[in-house]
C-alpha atoms as a PDB file:
ATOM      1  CA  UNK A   1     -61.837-218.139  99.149  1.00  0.00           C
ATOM      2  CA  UNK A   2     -60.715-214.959 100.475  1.00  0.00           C
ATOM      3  CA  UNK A   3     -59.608-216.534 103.929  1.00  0.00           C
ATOM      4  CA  UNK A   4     -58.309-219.190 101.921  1.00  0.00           C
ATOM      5  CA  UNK A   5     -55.892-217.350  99.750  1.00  0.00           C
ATOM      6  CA  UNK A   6     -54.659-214.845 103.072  1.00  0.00           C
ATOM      7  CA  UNK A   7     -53.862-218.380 104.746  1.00  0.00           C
ATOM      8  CA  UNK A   8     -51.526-219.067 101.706  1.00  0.00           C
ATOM      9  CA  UNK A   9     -50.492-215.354 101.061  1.00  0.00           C
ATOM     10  CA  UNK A  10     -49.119-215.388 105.025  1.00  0.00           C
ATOM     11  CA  UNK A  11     -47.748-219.362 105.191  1.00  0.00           C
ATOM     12  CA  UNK A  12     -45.136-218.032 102.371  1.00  0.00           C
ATOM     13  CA  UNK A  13     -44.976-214.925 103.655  1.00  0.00           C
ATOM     14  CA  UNK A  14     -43.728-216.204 106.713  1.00  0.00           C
ATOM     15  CA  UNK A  15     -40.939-219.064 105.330  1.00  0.00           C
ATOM     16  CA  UNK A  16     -39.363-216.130 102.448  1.00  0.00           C
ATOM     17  CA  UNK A  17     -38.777-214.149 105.607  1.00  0.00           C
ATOM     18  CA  UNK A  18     -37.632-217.201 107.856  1.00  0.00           C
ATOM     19  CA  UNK A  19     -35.262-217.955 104.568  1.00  0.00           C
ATOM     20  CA  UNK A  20     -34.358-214.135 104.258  1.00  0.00           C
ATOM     21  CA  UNK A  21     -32.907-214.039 108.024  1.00  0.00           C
ATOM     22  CA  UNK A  22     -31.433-217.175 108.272  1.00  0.00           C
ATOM     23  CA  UNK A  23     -30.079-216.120 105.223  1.00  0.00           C
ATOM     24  CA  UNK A  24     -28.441-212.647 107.263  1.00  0.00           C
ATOM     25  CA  UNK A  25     -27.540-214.536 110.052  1.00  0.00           C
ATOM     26  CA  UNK A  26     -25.484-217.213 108.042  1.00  0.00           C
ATOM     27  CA  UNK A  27     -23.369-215.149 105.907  1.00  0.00           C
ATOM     28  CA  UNK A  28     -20.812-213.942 109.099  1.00  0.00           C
ATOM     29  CA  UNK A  29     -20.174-217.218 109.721  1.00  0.00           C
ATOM     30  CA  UNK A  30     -19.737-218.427 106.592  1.00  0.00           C
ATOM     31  CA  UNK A  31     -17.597-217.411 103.612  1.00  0.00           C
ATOM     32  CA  UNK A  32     -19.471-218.011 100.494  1.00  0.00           C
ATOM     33  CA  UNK A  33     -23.791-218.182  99.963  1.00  0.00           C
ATOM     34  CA  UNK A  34     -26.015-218.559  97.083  1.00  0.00           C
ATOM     35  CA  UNK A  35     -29.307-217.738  95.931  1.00  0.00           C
ATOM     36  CA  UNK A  36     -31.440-215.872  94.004  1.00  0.00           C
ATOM     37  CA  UNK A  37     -32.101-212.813  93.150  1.00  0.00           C
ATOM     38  CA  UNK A  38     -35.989-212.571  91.807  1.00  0.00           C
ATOM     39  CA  UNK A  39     -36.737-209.638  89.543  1.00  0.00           C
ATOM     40  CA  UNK A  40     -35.327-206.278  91.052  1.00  0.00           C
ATOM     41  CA  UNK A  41     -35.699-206.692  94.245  1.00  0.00           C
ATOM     42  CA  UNK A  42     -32.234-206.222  96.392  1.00  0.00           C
ATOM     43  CA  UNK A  43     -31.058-208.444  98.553  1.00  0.00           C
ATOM     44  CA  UNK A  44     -29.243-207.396 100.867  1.00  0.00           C
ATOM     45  CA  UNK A  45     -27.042-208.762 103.875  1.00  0.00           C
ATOM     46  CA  UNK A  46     -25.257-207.312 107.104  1.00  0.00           C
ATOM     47  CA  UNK A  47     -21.980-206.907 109.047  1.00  0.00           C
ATOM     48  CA  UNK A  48     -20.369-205.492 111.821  1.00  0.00           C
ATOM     49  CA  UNK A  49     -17.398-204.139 110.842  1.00  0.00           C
ATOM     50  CA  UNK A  50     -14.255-202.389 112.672  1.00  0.00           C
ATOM     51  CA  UNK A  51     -12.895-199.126 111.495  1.00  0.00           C
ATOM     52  CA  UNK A  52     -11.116-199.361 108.069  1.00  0.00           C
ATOM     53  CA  UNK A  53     -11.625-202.808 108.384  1.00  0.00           C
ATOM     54  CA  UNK A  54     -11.989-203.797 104.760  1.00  0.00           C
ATOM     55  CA  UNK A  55     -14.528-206.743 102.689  1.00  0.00           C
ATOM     56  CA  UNK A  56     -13.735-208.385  99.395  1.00  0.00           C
ATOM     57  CA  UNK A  57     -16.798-210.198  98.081  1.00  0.00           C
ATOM     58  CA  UNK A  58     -16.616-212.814  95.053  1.00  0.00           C
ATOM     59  CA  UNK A  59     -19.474-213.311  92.863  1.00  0.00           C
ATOM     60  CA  UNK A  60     -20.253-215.909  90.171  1.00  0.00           C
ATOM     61  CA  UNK A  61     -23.091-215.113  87.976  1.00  0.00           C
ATOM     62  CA  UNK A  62     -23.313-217.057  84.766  1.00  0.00           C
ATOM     63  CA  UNK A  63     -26.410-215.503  84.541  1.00  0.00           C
ATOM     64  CA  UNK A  64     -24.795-212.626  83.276  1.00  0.00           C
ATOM     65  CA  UNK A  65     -23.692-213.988  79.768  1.00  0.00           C
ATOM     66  CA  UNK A  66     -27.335-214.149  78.746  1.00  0.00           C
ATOM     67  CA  UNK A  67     -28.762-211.592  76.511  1.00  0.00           C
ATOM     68  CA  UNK A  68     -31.371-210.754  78.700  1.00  0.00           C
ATOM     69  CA  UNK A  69     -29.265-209.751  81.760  1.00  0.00           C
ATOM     70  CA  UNK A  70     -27.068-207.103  79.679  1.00  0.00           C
ATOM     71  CA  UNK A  71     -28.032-204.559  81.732  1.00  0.00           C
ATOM     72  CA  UNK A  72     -25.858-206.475  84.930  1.00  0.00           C
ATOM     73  CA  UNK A  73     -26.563-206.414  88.573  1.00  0.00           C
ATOM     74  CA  UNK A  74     -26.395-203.367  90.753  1.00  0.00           C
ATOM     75  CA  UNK A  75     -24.102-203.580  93.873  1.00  0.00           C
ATOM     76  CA  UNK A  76     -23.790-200.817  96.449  1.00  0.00           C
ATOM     77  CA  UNK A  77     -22.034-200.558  99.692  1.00  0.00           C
ATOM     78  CA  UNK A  78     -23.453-198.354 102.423  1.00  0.00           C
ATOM     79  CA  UNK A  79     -22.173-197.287 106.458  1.00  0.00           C
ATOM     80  CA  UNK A  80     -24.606-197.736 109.437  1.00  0.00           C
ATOM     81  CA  UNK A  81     -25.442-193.959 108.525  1.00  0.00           C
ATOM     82  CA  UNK A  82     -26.782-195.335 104.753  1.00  0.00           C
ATOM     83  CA  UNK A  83     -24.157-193.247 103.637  1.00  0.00           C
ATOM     84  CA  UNK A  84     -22.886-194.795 100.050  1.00  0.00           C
ATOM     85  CA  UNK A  85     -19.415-196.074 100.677  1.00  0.00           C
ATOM     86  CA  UNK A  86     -19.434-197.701  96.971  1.00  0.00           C
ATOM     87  CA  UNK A  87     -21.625-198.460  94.599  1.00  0.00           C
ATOM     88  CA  UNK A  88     -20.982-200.547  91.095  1.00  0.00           C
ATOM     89  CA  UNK A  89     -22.116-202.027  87.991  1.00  0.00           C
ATOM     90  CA  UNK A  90     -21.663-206.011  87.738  1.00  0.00           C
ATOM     91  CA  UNK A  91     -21.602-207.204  84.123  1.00  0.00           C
ATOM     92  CA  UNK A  92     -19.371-209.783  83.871  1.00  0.00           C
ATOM     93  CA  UNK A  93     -20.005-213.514  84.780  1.00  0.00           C
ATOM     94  CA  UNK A  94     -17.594-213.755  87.305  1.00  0.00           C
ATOM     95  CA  UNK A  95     -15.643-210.896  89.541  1.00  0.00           C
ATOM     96  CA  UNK A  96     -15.089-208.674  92.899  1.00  0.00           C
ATOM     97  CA  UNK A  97     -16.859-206.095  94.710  1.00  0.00           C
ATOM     98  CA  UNK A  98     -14.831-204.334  97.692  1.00  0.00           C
ATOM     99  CA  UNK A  99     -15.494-201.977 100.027  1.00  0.00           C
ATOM    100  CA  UNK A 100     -13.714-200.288 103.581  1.00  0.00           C
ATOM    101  CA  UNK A 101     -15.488-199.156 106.884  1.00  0.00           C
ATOM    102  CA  UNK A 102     -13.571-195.835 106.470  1.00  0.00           C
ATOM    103  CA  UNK A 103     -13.269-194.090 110.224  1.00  0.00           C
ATOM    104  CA  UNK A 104     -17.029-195.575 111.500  1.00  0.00           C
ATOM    105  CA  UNK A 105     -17.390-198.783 112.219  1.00  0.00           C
ATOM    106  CA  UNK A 106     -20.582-200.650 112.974  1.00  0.00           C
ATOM    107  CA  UNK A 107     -23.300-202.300 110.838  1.00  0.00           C
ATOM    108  CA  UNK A 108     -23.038-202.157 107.442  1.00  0.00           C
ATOM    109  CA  UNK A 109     -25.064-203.631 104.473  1.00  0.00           C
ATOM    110  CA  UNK A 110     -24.497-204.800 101.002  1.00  0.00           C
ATOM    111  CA  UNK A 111     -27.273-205.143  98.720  1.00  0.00           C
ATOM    112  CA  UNK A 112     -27.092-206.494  95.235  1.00  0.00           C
ATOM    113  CA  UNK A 113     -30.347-206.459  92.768  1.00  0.00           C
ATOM    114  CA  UNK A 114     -30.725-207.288  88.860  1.00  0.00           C
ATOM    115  CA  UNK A 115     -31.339-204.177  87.176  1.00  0.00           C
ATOM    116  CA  UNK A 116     -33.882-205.527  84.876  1.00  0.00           C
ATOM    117  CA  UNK A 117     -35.991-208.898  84.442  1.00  0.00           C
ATOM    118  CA  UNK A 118     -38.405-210.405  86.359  1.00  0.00           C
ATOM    119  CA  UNK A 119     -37.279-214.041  86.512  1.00  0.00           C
ATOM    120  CA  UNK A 120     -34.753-215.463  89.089  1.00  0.00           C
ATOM    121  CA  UNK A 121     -31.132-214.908  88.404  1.00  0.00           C
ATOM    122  CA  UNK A 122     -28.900-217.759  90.313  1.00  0.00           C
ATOM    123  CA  UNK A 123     -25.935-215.558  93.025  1.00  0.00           C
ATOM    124  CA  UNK A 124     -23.096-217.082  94.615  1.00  0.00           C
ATOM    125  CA  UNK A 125     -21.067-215.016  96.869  1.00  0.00           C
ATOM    126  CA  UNK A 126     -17.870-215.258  99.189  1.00  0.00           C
ATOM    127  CA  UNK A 127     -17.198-212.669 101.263  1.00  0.00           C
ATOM    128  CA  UNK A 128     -13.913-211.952 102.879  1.00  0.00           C
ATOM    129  CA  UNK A 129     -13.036-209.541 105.707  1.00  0.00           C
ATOM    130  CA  UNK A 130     -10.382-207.982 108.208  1.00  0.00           C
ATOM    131  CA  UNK A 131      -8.062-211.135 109.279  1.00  0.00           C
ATOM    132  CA  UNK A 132      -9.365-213.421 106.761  1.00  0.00           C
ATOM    133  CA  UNK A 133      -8.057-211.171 104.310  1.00  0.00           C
ATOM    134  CA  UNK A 134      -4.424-210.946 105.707  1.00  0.00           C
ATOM    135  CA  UNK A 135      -4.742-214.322 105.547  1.00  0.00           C
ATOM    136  CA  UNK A 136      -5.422-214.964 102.335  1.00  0.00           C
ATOM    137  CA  UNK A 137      -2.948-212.335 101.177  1.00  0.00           C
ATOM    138  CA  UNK A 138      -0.261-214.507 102.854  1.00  0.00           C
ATOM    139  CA  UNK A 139      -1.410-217.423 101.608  1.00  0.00           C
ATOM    140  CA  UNK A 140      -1.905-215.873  98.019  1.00  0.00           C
ATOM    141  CA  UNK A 141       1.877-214.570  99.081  1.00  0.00           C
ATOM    142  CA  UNK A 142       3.148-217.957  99.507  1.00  0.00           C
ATOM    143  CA  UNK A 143       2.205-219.248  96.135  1.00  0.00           C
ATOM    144  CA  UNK A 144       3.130-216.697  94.985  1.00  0.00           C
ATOM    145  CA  UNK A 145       6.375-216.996  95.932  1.00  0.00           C
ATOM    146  CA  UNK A 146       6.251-220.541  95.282  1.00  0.00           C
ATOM    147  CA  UNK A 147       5.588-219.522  91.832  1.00  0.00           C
ATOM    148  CA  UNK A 148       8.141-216.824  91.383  1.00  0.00           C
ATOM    149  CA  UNK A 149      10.729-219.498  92.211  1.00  0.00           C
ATOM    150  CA  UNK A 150       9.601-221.888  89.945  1.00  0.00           C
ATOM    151  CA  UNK A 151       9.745-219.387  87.151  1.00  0.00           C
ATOM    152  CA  UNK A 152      13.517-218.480  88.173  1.00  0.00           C
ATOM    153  CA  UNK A 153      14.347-222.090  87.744  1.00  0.00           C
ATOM    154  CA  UNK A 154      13.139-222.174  84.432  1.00  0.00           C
ATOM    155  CA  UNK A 155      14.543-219.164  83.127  1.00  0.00           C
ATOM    156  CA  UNK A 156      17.850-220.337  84.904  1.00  0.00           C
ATOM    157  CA  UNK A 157      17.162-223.429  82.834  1.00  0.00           C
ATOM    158  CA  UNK A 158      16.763-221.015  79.657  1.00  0.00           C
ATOM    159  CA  UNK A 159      20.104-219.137  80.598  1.00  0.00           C
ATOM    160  CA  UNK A 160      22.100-222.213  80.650  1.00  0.00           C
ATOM    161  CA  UNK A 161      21.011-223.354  77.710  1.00  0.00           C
ATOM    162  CA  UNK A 162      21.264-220.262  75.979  1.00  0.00           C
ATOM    163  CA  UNK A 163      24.461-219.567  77.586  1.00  0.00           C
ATOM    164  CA  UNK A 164      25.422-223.449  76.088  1.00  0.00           C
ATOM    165  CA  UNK A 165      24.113-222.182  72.770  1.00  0.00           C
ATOM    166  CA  UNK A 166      25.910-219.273  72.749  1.00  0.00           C
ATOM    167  CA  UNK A 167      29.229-220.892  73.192  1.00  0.00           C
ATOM    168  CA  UNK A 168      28.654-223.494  70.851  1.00  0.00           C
ATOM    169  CA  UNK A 169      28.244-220.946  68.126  1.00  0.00           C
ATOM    170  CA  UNK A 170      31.083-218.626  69.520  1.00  0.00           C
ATOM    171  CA  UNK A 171      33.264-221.486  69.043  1.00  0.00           C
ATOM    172  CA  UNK A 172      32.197-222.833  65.871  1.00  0.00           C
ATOM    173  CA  UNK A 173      32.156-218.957  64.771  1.00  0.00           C
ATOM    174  CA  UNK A 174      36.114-219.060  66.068  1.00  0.00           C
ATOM    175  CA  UNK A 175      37.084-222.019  64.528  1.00  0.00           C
ATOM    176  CA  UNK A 176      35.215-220.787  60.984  1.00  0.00           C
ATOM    177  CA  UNK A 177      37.318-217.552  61.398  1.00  0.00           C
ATOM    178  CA  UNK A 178      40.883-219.460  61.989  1.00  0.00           C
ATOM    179  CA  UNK A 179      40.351-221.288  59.268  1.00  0.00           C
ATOM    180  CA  UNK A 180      39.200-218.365  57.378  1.00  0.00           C
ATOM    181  CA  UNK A 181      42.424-216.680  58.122  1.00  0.00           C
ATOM    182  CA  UNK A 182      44.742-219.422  57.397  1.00  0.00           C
ATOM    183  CA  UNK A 183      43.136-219.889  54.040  1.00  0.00           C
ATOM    184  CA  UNK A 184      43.645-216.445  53.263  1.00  0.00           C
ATOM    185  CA  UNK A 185      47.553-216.039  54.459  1.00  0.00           C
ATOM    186  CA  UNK A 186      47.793-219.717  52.866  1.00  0.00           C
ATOM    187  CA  UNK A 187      46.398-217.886  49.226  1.00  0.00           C
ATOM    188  CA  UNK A 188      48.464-215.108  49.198  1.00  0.00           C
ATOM    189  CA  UNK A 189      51.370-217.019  50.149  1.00  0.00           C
ATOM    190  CA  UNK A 190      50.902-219.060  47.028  1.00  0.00           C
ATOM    191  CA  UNK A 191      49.699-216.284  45.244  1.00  0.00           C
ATOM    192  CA  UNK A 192      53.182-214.190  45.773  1.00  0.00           C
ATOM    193  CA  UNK A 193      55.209-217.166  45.130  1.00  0.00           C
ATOM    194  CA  UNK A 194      53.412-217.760  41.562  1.00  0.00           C
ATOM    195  CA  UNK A 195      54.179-214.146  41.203  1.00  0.00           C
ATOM    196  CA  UNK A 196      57.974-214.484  42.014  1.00  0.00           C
ATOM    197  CA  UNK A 197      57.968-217.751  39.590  1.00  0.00           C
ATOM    198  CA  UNK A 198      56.630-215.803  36.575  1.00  0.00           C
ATOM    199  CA  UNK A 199      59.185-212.701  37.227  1.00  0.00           C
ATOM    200  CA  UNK A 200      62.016-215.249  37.332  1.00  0.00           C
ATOM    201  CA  UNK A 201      60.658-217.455  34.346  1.00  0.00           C
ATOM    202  CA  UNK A 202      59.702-214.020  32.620  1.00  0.00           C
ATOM    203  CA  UNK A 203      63.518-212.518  33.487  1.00  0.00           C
ATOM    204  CA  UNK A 204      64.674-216.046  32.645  1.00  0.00           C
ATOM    205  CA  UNK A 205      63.283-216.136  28.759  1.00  0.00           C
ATOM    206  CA  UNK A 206      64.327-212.307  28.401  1.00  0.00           C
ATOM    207  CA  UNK A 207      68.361-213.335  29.064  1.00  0.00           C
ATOM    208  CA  UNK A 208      68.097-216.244  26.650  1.00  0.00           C
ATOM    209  CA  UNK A 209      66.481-214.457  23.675  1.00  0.00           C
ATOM    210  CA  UNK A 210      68.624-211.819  24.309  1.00  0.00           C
ATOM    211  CA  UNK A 211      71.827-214.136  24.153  1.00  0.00           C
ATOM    212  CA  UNK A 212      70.129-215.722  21.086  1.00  0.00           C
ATOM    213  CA  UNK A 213      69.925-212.111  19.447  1.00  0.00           C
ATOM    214  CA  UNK A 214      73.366-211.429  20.163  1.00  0.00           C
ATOM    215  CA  UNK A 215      74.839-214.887  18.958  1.00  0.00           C
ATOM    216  CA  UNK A 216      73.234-214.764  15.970  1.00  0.00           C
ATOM    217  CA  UNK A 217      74.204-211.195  15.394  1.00  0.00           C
ATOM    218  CA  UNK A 218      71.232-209.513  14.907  1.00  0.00           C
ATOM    219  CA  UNK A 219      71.420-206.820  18.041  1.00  0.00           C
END
């Protein structure tokens, strides 16, 4: 039973390590993995890097909106001295870990573990470095561009028509205020020539009751 059970213990032995460095080997040549992480055990991979040559790595982890995996995954960074160049909490479902060479190049690791649990915890990662990175900035550049000048077409859009607006109601606002003035002049206007009217009529009735006063003799 004994021999039996170290026959097993080694066969799976053997294929978690065969999985574990063709899992190393694969991840310079490519730019995303997954797998998973069991319990707290790190895994952790490997790259040559120049100096200040710097690596963005992408995780997904959905995972990480359970309850049970509040305590996030642990991600550090280290130099081919195992000097810590970085080292971070991961809590959120989905985000980026970087890190830079610094002045030593060489091979360096990343290792990532769940900080609590026991149960396997599903890891994608895609890892970008040195050239691959300026490339993706001017790629990222480009649409960004291409965005940028989308948005200044619509808000030249939004100018026009608010310039069209704007004149619409300026001349409306003109046209109210002419016609406010000329309503006005036209009131007073009318308003002084009722006034000269009632002085004349007023003068008018004083002359004739005087010369009524005086023909009848009583002033």
């Amino acid at each position: 039973i004994n021999a039996e059970y170290m026959g097993h213990f080694l066969s799976v032995y053997f294929f978690s390590m065969l999985s574990w460095v063709c899992l190393v080997l694969w991840l310079p040549v490519a730019s995303s993995v997954s797998f998973m992480l069991k319990g707290t055990t790190p895994r952790c991979f490997f790259e040559e890097l120049n100096p200040d040559e710097s690596v963005i790595i992408e995780y997904e982890c959905g995972a990480l909106t359970m309850p049970e995996m509040a305590d996030g995954l642990e991600a550090v960074a280290y130099d081919p001295e195992h000097f810590v160049l970085r080292r971070d909490d991961l809590r959120a479902a989905k985000g980026v870990f970087e890190f830079a060479a610094l002045e030593l190049g060489g091979e360096h690791s990343f290792c990532i573990r769940a900080r609590a649990g026991d149960g396997e915890v599903p890891l994608s990662l895609e890892v970008t470095r040195g050239d691959e990175l300026d490339q993706k900035a001017t790629h990222s550049t480009v649409e960004t561009l291409a965005e940028l000048k989308a948005r200044l077409e619509r808000l030249k859009a939004e100018v026009r028509t608010l310039r069209a607006e704007v004149t619409y109601f300026s001349n409306r606002a003109a046209r109210f205020r002419r016609t406010s003035d000329s309503t006005h002049t036209r009131v007073w206007a009318l308003g002084l020539v009722q006034l000269g009217l009632l002085v004349a009529l007023a003068g008018y009735q004083m002359r004739a009751l005087k010369t009524f006063l005086v023909a009848k003799k009583l002033v």
